[in-house]
Protein backbone atom coordinates (compact mmCIF):
# COMPACT_ATOMS: atom_id res chain seq x y z
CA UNK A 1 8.88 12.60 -19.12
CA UNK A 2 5.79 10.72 -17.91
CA UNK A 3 6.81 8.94 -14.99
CA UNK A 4 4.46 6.42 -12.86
CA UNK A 5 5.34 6.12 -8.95
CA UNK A 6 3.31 3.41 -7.22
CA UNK A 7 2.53 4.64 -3.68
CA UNK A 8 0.02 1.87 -2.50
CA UNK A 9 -0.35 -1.45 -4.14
CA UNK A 10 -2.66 -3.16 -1.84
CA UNK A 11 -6.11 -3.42 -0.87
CA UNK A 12 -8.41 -3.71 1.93
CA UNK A 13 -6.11 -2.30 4.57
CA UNK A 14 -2.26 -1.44 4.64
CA UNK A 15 -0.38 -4.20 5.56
CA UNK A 16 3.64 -4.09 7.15
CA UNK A 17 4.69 -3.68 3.34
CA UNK A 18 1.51 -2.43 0.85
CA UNK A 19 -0.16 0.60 1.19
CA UNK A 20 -3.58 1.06 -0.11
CA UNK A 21 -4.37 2.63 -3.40
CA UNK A 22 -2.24 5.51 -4.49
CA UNK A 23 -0.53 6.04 -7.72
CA UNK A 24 1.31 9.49 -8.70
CA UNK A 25 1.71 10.29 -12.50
CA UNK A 26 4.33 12.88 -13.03
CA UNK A 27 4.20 14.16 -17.01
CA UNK A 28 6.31 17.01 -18.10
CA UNK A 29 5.57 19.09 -14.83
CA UNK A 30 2.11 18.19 -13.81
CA UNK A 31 1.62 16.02 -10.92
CA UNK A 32 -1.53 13.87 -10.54
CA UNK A 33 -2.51 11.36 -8.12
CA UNK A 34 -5.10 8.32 -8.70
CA UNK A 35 -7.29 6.79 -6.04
CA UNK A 36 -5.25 7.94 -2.11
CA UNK A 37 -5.15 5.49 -0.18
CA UNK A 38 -3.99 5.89 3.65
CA UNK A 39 -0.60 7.09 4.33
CA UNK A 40 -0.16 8.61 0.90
CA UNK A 41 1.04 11.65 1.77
CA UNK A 42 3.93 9.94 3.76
CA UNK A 43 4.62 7.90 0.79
CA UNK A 44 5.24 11.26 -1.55
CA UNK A 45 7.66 12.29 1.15
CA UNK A 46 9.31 9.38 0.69
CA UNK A 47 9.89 9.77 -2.38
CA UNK A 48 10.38 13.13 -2.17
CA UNK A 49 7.77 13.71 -5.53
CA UNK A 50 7.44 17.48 -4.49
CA UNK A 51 3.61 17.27 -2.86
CA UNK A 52 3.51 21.12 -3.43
CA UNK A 53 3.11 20.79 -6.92
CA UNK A 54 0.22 18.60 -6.75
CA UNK A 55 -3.03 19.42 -9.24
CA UNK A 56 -5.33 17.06 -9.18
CA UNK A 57 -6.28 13.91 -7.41
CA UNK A 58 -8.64 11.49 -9.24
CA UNK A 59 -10.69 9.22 -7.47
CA UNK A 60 -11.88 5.59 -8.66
CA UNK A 61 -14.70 5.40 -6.51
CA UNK A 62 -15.61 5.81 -2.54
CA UNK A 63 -14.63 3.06 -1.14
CA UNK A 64 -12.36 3.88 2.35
CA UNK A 65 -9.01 2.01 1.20
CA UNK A 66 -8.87 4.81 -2.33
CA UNK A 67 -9.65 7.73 -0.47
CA UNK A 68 -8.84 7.86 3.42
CA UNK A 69 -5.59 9.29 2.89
CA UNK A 70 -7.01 12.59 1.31
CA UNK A 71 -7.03 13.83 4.94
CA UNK A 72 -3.84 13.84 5.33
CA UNK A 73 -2.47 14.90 2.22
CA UNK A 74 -4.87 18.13 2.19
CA UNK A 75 -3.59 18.65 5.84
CA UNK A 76 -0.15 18.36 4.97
CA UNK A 77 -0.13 20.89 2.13
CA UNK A 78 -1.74 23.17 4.19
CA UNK A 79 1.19 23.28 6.92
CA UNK A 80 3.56 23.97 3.98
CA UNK A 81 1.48 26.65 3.19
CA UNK A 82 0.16 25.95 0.19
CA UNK A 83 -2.09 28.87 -1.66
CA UNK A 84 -2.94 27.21 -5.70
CA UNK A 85 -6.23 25.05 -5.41
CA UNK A 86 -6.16 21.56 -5.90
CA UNK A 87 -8.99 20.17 -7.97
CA UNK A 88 -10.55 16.70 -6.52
CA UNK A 89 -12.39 14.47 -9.52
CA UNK A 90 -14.20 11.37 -8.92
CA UNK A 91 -17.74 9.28 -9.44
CA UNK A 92 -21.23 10.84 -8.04
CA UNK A 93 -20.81 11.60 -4.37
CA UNK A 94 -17.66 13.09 -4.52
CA UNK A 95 -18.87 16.32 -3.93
CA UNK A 96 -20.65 15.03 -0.50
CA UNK A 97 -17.66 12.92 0.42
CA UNK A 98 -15.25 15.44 0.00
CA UNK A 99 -17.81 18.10 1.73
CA UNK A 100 -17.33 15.54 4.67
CA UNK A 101 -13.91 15.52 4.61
CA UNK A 102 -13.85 19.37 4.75
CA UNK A 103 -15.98 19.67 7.92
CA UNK A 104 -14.64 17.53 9.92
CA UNK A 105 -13.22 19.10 13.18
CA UNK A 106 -11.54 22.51 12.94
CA UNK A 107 -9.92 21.29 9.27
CA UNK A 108 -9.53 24.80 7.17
CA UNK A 109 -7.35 24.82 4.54
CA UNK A 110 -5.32 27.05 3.64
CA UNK A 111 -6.58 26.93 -0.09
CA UNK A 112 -9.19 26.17 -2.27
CA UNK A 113 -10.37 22.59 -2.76
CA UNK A 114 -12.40 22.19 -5.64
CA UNK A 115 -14.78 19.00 -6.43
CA UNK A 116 -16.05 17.70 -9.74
CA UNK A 117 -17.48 14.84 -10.11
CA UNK A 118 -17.37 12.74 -13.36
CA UNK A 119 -19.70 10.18 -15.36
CA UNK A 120 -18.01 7.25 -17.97
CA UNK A 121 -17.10 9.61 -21.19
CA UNK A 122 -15.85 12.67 -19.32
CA UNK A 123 -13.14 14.28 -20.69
CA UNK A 124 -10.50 16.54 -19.00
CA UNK A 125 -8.24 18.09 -21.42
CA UNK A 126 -5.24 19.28 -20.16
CA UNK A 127 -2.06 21.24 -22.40
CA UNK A 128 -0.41 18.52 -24.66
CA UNK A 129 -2.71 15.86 -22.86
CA UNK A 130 -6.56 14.53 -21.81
CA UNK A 131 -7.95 12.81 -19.30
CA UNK A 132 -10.63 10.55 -19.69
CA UNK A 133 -13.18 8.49 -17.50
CA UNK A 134 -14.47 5.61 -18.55
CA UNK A 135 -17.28 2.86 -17.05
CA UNK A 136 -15.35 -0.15 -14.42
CA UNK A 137 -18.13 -2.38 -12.63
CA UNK A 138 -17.75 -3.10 -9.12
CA UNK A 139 -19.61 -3.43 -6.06
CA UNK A 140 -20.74 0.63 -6.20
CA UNK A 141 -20.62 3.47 -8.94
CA UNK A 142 -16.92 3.35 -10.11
CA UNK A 143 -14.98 4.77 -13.05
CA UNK A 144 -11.24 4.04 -14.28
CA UNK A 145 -9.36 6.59 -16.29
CA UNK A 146 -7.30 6.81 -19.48
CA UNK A 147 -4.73 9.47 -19.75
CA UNK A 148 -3.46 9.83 -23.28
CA UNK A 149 -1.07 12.18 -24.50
CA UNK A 150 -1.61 13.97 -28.12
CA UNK A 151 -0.30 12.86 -31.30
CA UNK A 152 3.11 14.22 -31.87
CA UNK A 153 4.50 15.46 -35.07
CA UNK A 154 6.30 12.35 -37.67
CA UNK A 155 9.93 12.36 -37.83
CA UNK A 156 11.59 14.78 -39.99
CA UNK A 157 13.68 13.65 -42.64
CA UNK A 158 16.70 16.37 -42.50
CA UNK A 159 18.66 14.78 -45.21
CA UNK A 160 15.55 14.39 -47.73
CA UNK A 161 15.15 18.02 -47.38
CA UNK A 162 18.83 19.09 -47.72
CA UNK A 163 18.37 16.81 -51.45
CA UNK A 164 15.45 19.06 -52.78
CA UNK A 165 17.20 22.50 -51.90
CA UNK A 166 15.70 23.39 -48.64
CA UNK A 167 18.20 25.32 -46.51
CA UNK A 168 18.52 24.36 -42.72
CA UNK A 169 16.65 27.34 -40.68
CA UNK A 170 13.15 28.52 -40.35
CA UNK A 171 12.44 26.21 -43.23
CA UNK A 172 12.58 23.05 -41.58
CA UNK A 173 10.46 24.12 -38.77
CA UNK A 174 7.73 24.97 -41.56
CA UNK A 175 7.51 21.98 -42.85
CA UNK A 176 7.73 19.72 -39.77
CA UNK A 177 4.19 21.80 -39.14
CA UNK A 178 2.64 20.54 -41.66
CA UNK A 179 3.00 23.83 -44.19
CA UNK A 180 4.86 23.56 -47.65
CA UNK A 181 7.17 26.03 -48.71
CA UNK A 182 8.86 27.43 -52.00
CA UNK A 183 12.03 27.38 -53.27
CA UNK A 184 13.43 28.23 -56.49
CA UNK A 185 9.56 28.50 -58.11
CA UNK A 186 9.02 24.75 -56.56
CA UNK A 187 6.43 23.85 -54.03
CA UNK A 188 7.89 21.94 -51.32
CA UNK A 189 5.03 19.69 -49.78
CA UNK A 190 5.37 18.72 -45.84
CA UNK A 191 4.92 15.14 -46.49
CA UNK A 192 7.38 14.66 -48.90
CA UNK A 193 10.22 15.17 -45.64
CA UNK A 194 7.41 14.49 -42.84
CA UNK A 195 6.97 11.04 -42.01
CA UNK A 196 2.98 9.97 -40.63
CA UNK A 197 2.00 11.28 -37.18
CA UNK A 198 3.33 9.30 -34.07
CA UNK A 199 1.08 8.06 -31.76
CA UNK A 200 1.70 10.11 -28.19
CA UNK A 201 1.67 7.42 -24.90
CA UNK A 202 -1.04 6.34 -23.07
CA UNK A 203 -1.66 4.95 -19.40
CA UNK A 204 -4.80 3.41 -17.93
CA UNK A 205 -5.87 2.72 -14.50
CA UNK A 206 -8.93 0.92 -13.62
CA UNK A 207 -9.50 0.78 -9.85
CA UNK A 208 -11.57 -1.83 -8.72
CA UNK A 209 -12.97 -3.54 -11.49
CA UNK A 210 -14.42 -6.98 -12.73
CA UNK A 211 -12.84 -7.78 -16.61
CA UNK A 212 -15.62 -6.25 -18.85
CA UNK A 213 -15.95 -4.88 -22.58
CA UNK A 214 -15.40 -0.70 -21.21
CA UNK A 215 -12.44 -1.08 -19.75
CA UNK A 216 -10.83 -3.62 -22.73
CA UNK A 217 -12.46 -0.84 -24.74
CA UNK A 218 -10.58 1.64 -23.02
CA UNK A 219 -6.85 -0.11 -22.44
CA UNK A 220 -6.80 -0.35 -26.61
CA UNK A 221 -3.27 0.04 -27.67
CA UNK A 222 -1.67 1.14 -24.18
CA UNK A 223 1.27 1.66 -23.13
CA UNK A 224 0.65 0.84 -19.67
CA UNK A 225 -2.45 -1.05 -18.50
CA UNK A 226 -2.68 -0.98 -14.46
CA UNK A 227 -5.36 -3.23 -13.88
CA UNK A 228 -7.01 -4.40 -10.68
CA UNK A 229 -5.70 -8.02 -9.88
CA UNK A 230 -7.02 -8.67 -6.24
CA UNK A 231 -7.21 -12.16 -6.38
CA UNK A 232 -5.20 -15.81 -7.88
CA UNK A 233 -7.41 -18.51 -10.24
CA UNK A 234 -7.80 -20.45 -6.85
CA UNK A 235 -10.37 -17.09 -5.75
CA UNK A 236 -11.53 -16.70 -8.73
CA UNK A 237 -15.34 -16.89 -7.41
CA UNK A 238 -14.92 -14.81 -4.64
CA UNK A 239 -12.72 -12.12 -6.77
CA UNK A 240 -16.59 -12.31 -8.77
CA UNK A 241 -18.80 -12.28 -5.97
CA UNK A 242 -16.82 -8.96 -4.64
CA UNK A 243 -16.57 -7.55 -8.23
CA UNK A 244 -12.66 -7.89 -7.97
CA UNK A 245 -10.42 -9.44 -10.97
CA UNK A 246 -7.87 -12.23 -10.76
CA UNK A 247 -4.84 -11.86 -12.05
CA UNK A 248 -5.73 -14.08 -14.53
CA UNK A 249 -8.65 -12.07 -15.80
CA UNK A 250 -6.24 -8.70 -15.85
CA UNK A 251 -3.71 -10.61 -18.50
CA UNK A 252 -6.82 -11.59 -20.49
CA UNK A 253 -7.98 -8.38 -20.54
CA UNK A 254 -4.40 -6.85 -21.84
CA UNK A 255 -3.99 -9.73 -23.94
CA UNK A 256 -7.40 -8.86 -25.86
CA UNK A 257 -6.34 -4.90 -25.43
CA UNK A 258 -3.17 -5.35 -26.91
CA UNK A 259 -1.20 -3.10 -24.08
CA UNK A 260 2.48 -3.02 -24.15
CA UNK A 261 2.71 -3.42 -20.79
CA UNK A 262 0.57 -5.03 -17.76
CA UNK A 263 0.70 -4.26 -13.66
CA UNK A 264 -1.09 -6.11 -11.43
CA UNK A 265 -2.40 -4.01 -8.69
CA UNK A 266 -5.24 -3.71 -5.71
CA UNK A 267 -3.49 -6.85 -4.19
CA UNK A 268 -4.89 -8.90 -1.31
CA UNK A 269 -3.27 -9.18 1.85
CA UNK A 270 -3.27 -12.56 1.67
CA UNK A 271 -0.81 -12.00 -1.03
CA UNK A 272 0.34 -8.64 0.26
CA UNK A 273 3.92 -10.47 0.74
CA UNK A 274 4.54 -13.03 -1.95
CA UNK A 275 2.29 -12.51 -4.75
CA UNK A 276 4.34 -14.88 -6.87
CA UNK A 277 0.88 -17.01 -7.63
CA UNK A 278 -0.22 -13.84 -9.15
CA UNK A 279 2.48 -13.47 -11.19
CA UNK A 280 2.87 -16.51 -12.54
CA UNK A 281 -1.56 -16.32 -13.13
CA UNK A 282 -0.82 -14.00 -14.87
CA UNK A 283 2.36 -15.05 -16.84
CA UNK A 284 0.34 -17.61 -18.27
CA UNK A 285 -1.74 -15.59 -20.66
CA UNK A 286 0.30 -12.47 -21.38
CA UNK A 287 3.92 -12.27 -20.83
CA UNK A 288 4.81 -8.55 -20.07
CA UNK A 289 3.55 -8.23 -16.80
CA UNK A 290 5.10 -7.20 -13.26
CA UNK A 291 2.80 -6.81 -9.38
CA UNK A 292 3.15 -3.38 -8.51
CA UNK A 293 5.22 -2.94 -5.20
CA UNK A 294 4.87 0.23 -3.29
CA UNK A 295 7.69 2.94 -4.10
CA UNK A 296 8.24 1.09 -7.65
CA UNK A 297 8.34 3.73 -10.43
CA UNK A 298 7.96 3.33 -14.46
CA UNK A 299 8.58 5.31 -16.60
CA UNK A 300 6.33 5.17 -19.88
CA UNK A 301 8.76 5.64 -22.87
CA UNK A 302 7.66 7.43 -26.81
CA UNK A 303 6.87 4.67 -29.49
CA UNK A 304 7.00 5.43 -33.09
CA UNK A 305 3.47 3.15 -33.60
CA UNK A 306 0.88 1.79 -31.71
């Protein structure tokens, strides 16, 4: 299961019905969270995604609206009595941000927080899974991430091996490894009843971000492309002169990626309620897009190919 909740969809400043920045990746029992906005940690409750089980929060970069609600969510874990460390990532200055964060007032955990701070190329491998950071441009040092999952094995053709004598049992499992096997004095190769190697799935998120070459670089082939789309075509200077993208720009930039799948995200306030305009932006370049709406979940299915 790799399942994407989208806690805060706006930015700038909450507004009656976004959030700012927070989106929690759930795959196969590890619980992430990218950029945390204010208010995030209400928004997990919410949704009831099981905050104790948080591991990791990555941050985008350090502006207030994708990290003001760390606060709270350390705070909050710490009244449930949390004791496993939770490991912080971001851009340079993390480390001071966060060691901040930590003094402030009579704040004291009840666990460990640890900090490290990444540069574009990073790579956090995880069981079954990596993390990597790659190079956004916007007004300060920023970074978006790709999490890709690893290949999984190709389908295994059951019948195929039934026709050249294998038995069902250990056998099978042999071969779907990639080993050969023997039976009656023949050599039984894996890829005669393993089919090529299937591609695992792969989400990006780009934080704030002008369209540029890294992050197209990045989004190749994704499943899920969650791009920042602050702004409509009629901003389309200002959404440059901020280092913001347009909705526009975002569908160009899947289009050219070839993702299977496009949310607009980072939305203005001015849009914060009917972001139609965006929608329709973006509608005009590449068709399989939605605007992310706070509590909205997806959940990224297996293809055979990418």
């Amino acid at each position: 299961m790799l399942r994407v909740r989208f806690l805060g969809t706006g930015g700038s400043f909450p507004t009656p019905v976004r959030n700012t920045s927070a989106i929690l990746i759930h795959r196969e029992g590890d619980l992430m969270l990218f950029d945390c906005g204010e208010g995030a940690q209400k928004q997990m409750m919410r949704t009831k995604s099981g905050m104790g089980s948080l591991g990791s929060v990555f941050l985008t970069h350090l502006h207030a609206d994708h990290f003001l609600g760390l606060p709270g969510v350390i705070q909050t874990m710490s009244f449930q009595k949390r004791r496993e460390p939770l490991t912080v990532y971001g851009p340079k200055g993390t480390e001071e941000l966060m060691g901040h964060i930590m003094a402030l007032g009579n704040f004291r955990p009840r666990f460990e927080v640890r900090v490290k701070e990444l540069s574009p190329g990073d790579v956090i491998r995880m069981s079954g899974y990596e993390i990597r950071a790659f190079r956004t441009e916007h007004s300060i040092r920023s970074i978006g991430y790709v999490l890709e999952e690893d290949e999984r094995l190709g389908r295994f053709n059951r019948e195929r091996a039934i026709e050249l004598g294998v038995p069902p049992g250990p056998l099978f499992s042999k071969l779907h490894r990639g080993e050969s096997v023997i039976i009656d004095g023949r050599v039984i190769r894996s890829e005669e009843v393993v089919g090529p190697p299937r591609p695992g799935r792969k989400v990006v998120y780009t934080g704030d971000t002008r369209p540029c070459r890294s992050v197209i670089e990045a989004a190749k082939g994704a499943d899920l492309l969650i791009h920042d789309s602050t702004m409509g075509d009629e901003l389309a200077d200002w959404a440059a002169e901020y280092h913001h993208s347009t909705a526009r720009e975002a569908a160009e930039v899947a289009k050219e990626a070839g993702v299977l799948q496009l949310v607009l995200m980072h939305i203005s306030p001015r849009y914060s309620e009917s972001p139609r305009k965006l929608l329709e932006d973006a509608r005009k370049v590449f068709p399989n897009v939605v605007v992310a709406e706070d509590l909205m979940e997806i959940e990224v299915k297996f293809r055979d190919k990418r």
